[in-house]
C-alpha atoms as a PDB file:
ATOM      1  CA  UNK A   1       0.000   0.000   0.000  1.00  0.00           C
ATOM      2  CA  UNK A   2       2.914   2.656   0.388  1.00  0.00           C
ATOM      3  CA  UNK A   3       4.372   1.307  -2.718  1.00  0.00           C
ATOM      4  CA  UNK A   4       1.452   2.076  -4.663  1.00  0.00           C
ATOM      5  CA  UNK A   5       1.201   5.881  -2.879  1.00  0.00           C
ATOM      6  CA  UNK A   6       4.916   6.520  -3.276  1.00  0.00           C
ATOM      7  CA  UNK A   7       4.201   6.010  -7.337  1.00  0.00           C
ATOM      8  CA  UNK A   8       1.338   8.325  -7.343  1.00  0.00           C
ATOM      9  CA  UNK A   9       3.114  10.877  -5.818  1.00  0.00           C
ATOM     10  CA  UNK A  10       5.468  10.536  -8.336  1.00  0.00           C
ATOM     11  CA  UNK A  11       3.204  10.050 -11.473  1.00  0.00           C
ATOM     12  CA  UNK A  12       1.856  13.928 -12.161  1.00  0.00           C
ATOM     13  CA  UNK A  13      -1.274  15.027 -14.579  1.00  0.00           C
ATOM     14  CA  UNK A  14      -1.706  18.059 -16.077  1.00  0.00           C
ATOM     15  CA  UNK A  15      -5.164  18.990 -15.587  1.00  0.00           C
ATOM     16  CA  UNK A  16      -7.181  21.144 -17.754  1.00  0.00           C
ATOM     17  CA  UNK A  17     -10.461  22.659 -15.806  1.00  0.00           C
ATOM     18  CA  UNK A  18     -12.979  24.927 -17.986  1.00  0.00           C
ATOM     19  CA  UNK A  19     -15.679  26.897 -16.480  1.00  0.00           C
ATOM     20  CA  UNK A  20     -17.372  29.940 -17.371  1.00  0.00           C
ATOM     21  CA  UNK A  21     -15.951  33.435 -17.588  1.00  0.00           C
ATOM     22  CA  UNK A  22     -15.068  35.127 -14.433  1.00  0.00           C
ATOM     23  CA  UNK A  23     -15.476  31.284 -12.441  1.00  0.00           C
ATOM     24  CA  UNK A  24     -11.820  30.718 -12.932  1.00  0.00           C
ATOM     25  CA  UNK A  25     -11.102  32.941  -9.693  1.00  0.00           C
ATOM     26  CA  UNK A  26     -12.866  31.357  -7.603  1.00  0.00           C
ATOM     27  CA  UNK A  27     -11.380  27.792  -8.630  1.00  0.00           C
ATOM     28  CA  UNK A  28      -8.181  29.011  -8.932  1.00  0.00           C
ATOM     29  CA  UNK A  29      -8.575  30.093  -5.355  1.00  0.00           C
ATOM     30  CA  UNK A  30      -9.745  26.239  -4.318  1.00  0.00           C
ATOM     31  CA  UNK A  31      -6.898  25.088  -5.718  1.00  0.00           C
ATOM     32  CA  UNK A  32      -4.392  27.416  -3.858  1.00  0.00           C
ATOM     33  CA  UNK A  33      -5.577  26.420  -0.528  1.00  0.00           C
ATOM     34  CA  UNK A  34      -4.823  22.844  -1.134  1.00  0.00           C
ATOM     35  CA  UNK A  35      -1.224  23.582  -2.542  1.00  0.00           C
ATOM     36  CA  UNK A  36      -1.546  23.488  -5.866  1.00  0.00           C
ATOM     37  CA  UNK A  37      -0.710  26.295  -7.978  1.00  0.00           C
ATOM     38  CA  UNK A  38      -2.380  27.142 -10.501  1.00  0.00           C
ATOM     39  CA  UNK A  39      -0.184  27.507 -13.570  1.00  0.00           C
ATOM     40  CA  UNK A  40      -1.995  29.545 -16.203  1.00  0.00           C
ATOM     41  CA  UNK A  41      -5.739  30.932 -16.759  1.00  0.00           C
ATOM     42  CA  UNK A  42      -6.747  31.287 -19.974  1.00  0.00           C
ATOM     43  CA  UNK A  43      -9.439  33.079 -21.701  1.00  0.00           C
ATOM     44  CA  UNK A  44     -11.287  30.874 -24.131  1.00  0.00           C
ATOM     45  CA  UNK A  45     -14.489  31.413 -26.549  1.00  0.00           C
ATOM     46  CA  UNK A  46     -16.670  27.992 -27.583  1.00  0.00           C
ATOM     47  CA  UNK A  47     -17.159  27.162 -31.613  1.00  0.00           C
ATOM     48  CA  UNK A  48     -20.137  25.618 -31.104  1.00  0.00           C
ATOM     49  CA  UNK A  49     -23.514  26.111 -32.617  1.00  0.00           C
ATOM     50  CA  UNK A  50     -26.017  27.735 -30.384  1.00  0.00           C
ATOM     51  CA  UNK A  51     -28.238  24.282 -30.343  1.00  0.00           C
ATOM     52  CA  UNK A  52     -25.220  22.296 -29.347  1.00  0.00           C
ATOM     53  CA  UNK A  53     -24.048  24.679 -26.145  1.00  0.00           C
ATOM     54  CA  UNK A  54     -28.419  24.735 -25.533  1.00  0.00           C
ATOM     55  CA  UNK A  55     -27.876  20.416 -25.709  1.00  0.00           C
ATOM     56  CA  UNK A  56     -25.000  20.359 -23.381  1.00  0.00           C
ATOM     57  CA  UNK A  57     -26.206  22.482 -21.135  1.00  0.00           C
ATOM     58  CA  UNK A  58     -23.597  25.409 -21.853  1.00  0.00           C
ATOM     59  CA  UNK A  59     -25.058  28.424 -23.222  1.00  0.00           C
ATOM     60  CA  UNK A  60     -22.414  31.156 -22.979  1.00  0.00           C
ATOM     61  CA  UNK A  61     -19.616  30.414 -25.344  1.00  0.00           C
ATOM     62  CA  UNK A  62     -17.269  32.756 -23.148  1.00  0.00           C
ATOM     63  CA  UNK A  63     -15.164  30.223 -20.577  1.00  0.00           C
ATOM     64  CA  UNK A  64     -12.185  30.209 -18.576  1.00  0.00           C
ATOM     65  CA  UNK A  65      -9.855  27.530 -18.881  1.00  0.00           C
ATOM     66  CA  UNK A  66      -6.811  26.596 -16.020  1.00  0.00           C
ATOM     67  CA  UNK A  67      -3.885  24.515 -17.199  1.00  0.00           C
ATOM     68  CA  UNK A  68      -1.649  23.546 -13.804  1.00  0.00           C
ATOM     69  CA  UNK A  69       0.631  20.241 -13.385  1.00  0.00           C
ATOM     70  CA  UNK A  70      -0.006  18.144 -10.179  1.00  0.00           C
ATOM     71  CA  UNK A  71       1.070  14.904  -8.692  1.00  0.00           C
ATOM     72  CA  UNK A  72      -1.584  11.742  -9.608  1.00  0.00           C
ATOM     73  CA  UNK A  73      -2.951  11.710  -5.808  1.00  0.00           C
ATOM     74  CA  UNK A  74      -3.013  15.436  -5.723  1.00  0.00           C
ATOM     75  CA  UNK A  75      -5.088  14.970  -8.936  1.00  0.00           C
ATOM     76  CA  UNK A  76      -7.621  12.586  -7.529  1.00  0.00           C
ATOM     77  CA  UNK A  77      -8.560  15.091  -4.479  1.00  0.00           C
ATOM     78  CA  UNK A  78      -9.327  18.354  -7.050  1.00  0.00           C
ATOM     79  CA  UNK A  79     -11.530  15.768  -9.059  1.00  0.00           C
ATOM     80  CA  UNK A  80     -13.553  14.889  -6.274  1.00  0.00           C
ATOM     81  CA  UNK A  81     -13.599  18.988  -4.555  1.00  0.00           C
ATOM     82  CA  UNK A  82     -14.586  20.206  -8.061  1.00  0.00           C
ATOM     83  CA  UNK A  83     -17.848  17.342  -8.067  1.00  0.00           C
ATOM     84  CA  UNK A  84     -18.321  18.305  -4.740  1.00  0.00           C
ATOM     85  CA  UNK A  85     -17.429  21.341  -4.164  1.00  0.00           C
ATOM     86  CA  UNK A  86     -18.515  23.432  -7.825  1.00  0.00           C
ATOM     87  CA  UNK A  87     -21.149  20.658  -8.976  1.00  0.00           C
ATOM     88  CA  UNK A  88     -19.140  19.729 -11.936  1.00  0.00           C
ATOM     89  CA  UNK A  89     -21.387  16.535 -12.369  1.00  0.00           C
ATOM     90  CA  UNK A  90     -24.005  18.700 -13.535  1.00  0.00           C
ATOM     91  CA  UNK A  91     -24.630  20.741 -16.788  1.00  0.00           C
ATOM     92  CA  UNK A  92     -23.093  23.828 -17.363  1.00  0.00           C
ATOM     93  CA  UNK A  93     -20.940  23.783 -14.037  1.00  0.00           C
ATOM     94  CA  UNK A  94     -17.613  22.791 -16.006  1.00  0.00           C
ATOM     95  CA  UNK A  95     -15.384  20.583 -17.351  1.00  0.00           C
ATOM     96  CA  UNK A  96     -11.908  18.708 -15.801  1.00  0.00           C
ATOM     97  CA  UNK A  97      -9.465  16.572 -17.200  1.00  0.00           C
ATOM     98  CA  UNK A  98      -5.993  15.095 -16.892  1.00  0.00           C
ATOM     99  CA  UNK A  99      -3.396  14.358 -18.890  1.00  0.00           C
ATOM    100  CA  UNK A 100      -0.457  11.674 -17.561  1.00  0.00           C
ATOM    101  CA  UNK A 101       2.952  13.494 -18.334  1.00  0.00           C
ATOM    102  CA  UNK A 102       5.121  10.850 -19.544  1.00  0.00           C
ATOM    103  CA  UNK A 103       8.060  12.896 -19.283  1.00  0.00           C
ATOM    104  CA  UNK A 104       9.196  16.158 -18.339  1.00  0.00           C
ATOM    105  CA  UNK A 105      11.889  18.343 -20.210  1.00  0.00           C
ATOM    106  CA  UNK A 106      14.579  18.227 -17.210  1.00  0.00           C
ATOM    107  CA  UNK A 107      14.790  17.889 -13.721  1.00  0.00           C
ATOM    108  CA  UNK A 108      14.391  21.938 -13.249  1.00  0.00           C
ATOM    109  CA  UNK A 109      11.134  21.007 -14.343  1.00  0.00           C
ATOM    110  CA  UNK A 110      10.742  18.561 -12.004  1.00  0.00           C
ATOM    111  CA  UNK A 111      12.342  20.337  -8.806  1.00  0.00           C
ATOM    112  CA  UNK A 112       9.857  22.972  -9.991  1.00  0.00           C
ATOM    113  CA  UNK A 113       7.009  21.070  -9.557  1.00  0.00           C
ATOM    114  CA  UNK A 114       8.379  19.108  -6.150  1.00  0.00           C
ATOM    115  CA  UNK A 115       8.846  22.701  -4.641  1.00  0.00           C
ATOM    116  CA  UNK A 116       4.939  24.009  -5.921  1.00  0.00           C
ATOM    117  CA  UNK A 117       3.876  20.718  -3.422  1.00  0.00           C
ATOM    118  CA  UNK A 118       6.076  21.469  -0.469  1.00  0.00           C
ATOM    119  CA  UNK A 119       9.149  19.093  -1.627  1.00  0.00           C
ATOM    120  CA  UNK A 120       6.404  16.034  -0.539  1.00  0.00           C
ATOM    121  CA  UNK A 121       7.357  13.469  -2.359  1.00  0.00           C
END
């Protein structure tokens, strides 16, 4: 059982969280408070058709959209807070994924990341 935490400490995701316009604040802010910084916001505007944002529950096209880096378990936890937490199960609330990182470009990259969780590893 430690094995298998010690590896998902030391597997990260980047994560990818959309929400609508002016929302990113508040879940940047979230995500501060347990540790995890939260890299980049960036403004984003939907290309969908008016009857597809309507069928997915989405309406504005106008969203906010947070790209961060974070260890697997820390990964798991800002699932959960944002289902939780922001109602991301339901319509229009938002949208969250991960991405494993296979590799990262060097060890300053790495260290980087160790010292945006507290060295915790």
């Amino acid at each position: 059982m430690e094995e298998e935490r010690k590896n998902t400490e030391k597997e990260f995701r980047a994560m990818c969280i959309i929400v609508k316009r002016n929302k990113g604040d508040i879940i940047a802010s979230a995500l501060r408070e347990m540790n995890i910084n939260t890299g980049c916001i960036f403004l984003g505007r939907g290309t969908a058709k008016s009857e597809l944002l309507n069928l997915f529950g989405l309406g504005d096209s106008e969203k906010d959209i947070l790209v961060t880096a974070m260890p697997l378990s820390k990964a798991e936890k800002v699932l959960e807070l944002l289902q939780t937490k922001f109602k991301f199960g339901e319509p229009g609330k938002g949208l969250a994924f991960t991405v494993k990182l296979n590799s990262l470009g060097s060890m300053a990259v790495y260290n980087l990341l160790i010292n945006n969780f507290g060295g915790k590893f």
